[in-house]
C-alpha atoms as a PDB file:
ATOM      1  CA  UNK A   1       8.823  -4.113 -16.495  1.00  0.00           C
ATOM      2  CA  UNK A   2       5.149  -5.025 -17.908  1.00  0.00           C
ATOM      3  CA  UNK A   3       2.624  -6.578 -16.185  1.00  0.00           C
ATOM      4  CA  UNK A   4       0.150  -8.896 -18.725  1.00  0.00           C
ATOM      5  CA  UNK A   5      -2.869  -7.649 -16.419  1.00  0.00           C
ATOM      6  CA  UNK A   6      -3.967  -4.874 -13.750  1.00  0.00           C
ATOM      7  CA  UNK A   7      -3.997  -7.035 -11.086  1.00  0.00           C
ATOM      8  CA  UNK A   8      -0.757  -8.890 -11.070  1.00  0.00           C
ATOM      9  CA  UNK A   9       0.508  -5.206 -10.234  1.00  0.00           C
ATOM     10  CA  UNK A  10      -2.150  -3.825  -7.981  1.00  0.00           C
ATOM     11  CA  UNK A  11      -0.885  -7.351  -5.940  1.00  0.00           C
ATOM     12  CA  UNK A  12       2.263  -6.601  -6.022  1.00  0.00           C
ATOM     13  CA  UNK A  13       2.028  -2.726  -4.820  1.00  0.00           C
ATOM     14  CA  UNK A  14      -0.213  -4.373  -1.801  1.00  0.00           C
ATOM     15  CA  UNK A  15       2.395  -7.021  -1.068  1.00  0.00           C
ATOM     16  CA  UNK A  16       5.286  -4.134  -1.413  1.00  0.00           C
ATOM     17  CA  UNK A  17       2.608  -2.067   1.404  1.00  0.00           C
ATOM     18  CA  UNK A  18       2.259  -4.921   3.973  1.00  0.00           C
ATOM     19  CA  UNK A  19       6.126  -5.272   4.081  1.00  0.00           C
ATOM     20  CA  UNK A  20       6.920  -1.415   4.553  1.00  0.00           C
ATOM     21  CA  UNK A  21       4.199  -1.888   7.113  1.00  0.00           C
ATOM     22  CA  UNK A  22       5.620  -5.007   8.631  1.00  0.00           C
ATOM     23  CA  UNK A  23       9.062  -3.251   8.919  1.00  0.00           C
ATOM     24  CA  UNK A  24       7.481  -0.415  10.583  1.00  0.00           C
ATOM     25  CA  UNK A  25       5.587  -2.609  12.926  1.00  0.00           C
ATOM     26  CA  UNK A  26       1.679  -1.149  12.504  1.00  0.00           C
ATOM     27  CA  UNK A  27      -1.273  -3.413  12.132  1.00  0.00           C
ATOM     28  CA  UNK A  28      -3.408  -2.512   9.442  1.00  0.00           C
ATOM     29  CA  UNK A  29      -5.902  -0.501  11.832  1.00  0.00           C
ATOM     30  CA  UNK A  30      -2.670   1.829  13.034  1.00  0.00           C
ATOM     31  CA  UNK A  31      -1.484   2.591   9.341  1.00  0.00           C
ATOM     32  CA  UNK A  32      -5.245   3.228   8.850  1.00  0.00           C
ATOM     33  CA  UNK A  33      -4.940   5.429  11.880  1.00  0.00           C
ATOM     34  CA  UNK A  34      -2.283   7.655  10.339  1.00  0.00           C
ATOM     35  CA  UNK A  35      -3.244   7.722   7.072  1.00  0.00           C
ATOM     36  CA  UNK A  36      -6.579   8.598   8.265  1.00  0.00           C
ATOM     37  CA  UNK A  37      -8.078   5.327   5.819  1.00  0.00           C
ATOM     38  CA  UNK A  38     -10.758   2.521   7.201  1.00  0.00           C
ATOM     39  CA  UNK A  39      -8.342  -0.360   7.922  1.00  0.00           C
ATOM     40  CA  UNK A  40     -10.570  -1.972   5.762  1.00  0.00           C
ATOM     41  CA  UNK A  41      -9.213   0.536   2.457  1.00  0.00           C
ATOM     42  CA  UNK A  42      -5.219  -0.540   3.648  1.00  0.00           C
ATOM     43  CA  UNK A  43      -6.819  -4.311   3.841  1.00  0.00           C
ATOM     44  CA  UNK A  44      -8.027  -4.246   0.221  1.00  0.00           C
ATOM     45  CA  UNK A  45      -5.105  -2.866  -0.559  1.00  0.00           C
ATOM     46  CA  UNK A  46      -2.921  -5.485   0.508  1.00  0.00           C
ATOM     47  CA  UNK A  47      -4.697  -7.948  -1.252  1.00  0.00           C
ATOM     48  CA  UNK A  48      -4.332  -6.243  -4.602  1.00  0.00           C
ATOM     49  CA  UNK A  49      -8.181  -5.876  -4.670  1.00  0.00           C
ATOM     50  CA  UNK A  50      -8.539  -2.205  -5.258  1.00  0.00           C
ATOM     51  CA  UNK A  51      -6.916   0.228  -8.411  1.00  0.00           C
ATOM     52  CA  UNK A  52      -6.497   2.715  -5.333  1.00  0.00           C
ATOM     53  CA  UNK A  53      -6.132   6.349  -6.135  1.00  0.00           C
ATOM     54  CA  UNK A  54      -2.648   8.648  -5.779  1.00  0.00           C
ATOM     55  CA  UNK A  55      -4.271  10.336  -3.668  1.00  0.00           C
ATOM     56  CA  UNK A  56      -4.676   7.379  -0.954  1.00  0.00           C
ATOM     57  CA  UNK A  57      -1.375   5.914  -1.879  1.00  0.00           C
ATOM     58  CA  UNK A  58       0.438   9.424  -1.184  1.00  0.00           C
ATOM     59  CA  UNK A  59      -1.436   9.213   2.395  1.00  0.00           C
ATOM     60  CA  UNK A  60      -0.155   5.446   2.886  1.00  0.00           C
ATOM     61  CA  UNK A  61       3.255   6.527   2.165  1.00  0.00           C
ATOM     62  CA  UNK A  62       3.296  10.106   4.404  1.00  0.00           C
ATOM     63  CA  UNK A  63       2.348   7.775   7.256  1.00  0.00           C
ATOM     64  CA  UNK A  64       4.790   4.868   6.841  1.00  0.00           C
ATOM     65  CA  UNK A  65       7.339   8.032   6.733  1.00  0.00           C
ATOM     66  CA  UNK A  66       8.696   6.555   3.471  1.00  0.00           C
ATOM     67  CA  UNK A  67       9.039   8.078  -0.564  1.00  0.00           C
ATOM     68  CA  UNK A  68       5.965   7.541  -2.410  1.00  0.00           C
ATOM     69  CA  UNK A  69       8.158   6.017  -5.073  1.00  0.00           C
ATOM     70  CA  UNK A  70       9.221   3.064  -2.293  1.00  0.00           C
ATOM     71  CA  UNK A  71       5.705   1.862  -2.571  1.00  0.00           C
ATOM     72  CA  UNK A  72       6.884   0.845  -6.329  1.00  0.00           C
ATOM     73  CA  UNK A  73      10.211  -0.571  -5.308  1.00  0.00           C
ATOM     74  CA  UNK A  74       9.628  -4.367  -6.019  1.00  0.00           C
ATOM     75  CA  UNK A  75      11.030  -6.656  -9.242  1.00  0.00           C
END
């Protein structure tokens, strides 16, 4: 699928992050916690406000205990 802009998908990865993190019942400051990130970084994240780096998504995804490639898993 193509996305017309940047930040349609950067919203949609953040929406896709505060499910996984939902499911796995963390607030923001505990996924920041164990993905050693400012709750602030998983905040602008989850609003789609940040082009984050593999780097920080890899960390997101080690501490939600799910495949990096899950963080992409949305239509």
């Amino acid at each position: 699928m193509r996305y017309p802009n940047s930040e349609e998908f950067y919203k949609k990865v953040g929406k896709q992050l505060r499910e996984l993190r939902k499911v796995n019942k963390l607030t923001q400051k505990e996924l920041g916690l164990r993905s050693d990130l400012e709750k602030s970084v998983i905040q602008r994240i989850e609003r789609g406000a940040v082009n984050s780096t593999l780097r920080t998504l890899l960390k997101v995804a080690n501490a939600l205990d799910v495949e990096f490639k899950d963080l992409f898993d949305f239509e």
